[in-house]
C-alpha atoms as a PDB file:
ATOM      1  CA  UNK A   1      80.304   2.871   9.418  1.00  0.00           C
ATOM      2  CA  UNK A   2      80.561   0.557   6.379  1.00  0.00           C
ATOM      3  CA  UNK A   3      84.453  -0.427   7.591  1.00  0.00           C
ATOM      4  CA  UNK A   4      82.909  -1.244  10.965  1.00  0.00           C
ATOM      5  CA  UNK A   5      79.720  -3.772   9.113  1.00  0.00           C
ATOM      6  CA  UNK A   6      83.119  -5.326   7.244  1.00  0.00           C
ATOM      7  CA  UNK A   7      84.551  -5.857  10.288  1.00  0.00           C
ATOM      8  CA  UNK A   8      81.545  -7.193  12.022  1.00  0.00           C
ATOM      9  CA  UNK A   9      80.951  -9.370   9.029  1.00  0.00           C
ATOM     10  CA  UNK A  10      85.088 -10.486   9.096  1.00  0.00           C
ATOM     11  CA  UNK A  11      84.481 -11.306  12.853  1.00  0.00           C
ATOM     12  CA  UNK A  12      81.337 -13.384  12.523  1.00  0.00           C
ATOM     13  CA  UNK A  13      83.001 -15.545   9.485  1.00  0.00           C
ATOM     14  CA  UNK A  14      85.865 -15.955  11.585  1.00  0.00           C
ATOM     15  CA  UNK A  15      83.903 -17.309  14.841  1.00  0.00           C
ATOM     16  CA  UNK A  16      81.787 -19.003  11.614  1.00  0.00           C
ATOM     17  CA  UNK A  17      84.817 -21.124  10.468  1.00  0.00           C
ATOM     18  CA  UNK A  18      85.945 -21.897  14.028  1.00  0.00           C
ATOM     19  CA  UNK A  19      82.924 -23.300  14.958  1.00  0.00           C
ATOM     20  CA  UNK A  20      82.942 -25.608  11.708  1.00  0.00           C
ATOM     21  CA  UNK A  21      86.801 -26.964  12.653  1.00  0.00           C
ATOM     22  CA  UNK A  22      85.158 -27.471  16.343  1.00  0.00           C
ATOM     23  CA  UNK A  23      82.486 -29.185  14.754  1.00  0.00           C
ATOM     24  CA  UNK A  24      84.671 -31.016  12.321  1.00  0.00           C
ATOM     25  CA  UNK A  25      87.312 -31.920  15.335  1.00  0.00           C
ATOM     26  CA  UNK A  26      84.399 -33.623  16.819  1.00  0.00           C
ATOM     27  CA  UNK A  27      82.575 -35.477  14.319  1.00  0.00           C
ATOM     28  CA  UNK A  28      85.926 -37.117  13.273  1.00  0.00           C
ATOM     29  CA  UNK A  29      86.817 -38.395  16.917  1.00  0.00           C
ATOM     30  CA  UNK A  30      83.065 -39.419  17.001  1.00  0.00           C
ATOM     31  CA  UNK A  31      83.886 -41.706  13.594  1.00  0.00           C
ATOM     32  CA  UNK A  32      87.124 -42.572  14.827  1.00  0.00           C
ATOM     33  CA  UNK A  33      85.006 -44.097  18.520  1.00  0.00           C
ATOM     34  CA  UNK A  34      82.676 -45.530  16.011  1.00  0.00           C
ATOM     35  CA  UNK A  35      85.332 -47.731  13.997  1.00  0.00           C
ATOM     36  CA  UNK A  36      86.693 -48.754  16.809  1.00  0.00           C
ATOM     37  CA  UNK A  37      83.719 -50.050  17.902  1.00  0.00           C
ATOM     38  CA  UNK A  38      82.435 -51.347  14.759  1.00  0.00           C
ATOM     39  CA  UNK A  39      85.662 -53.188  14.326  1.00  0.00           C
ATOM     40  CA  UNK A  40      84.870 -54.634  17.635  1.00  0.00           C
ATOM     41  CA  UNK A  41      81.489 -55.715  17.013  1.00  0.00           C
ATOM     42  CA  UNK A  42      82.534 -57.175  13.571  1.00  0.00           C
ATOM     43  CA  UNK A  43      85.777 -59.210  15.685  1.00  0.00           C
ATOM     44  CA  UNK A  44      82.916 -60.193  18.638  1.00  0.00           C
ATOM     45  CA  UNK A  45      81.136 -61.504  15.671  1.00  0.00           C
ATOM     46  CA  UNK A  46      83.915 -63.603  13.723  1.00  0.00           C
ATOM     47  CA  UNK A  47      84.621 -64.983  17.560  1.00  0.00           C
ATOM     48  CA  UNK A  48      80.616 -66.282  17.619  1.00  0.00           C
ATOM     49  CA  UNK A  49      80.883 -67.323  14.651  1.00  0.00           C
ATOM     50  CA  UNK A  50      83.778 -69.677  14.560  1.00  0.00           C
ATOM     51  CA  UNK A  51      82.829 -70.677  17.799  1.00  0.00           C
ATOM     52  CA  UNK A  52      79.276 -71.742  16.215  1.00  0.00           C
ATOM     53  CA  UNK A  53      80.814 -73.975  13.208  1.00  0.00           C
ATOM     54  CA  UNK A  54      82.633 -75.841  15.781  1.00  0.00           C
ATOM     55  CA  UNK A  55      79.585 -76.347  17.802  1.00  0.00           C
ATOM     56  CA  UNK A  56      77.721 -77.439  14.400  1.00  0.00           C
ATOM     57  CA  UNK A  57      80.852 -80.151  13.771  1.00  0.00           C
ATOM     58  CA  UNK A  58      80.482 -81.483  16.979  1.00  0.00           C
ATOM     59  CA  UNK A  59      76.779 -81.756  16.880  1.00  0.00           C
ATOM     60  CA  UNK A  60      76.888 -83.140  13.593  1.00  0.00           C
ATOM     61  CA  UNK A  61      78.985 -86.006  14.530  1.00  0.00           C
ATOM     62  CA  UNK A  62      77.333 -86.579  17.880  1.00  0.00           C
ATOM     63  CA  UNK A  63      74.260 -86.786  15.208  1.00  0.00           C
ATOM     64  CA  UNK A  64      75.854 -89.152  12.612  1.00  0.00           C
ATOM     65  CA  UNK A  65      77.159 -91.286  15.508  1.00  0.00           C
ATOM     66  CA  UNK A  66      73.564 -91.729  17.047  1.00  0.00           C
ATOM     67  CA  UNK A  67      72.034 -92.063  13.776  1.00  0.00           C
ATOM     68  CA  UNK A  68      74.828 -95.368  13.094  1.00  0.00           C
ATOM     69  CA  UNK A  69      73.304 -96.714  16.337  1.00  0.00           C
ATOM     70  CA  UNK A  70      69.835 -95.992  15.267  1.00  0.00           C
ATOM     71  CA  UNK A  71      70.058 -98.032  12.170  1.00  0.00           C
ATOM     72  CA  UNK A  72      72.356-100.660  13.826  1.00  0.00           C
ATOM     73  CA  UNK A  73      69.275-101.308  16.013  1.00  0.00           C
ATOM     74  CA  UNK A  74      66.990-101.355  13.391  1.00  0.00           C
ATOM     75  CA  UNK A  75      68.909-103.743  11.668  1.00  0.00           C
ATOM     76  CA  UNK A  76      69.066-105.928  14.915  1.00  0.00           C
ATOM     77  CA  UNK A  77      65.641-105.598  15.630  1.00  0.00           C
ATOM     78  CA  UNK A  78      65.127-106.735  12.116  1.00  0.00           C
ATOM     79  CA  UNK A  79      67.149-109.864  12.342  1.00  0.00           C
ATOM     80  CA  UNK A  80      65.496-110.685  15.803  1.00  0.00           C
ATOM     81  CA  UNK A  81      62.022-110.598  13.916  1.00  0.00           C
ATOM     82  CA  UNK A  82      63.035-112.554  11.106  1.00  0.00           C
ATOM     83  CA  UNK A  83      64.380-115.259  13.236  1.00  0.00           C
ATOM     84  CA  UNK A  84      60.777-115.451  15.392  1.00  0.00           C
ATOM     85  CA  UNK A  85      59.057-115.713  11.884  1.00  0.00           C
ATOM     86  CA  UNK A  86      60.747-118.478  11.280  1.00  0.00           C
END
């Protein structure tokens, strides 16, 4: 009676184990689908990224160029009322 509990007991740590590899088995190919797509997501964002300092250069000179008109003008429209004041 006790050699069968033993074996019982055996048994059961044996299906016990197997069940932790299985479990084991599939949490690592979860983390391994995970990194992959993590190391997506962090490539997706380098791509935005570069892509929005490029987008910042060109608006920045599109801005510094419109701002040179701005006070061009100004200093134009400056002369043009100096010279009716007179």
């Amino acid at each position: 009676m006790v050699y069968c509990m033993c074996l019982l007991q055996i048994v059961d740590l044996e299906d016990g184990i197997l069940q932790l590899k299985e479990d084991l088995i599939n949490e690592r190919g979860e983390a391994r689908a995970e990194k992959r797509q993590l190391k997506k997501a962090v490539a997706q964002t380098s791509d935005k990224t570069k892509e929005q300092r490029q987008t910042n250069i060109e608006k920045k000179k599109e801005l510094d160029g419109l701002h040179g008109r701005l006070v061009e003008s100004e200093g134009k429209l400056d002369a043009l009322r100096k010279v009716n004041l007179l």
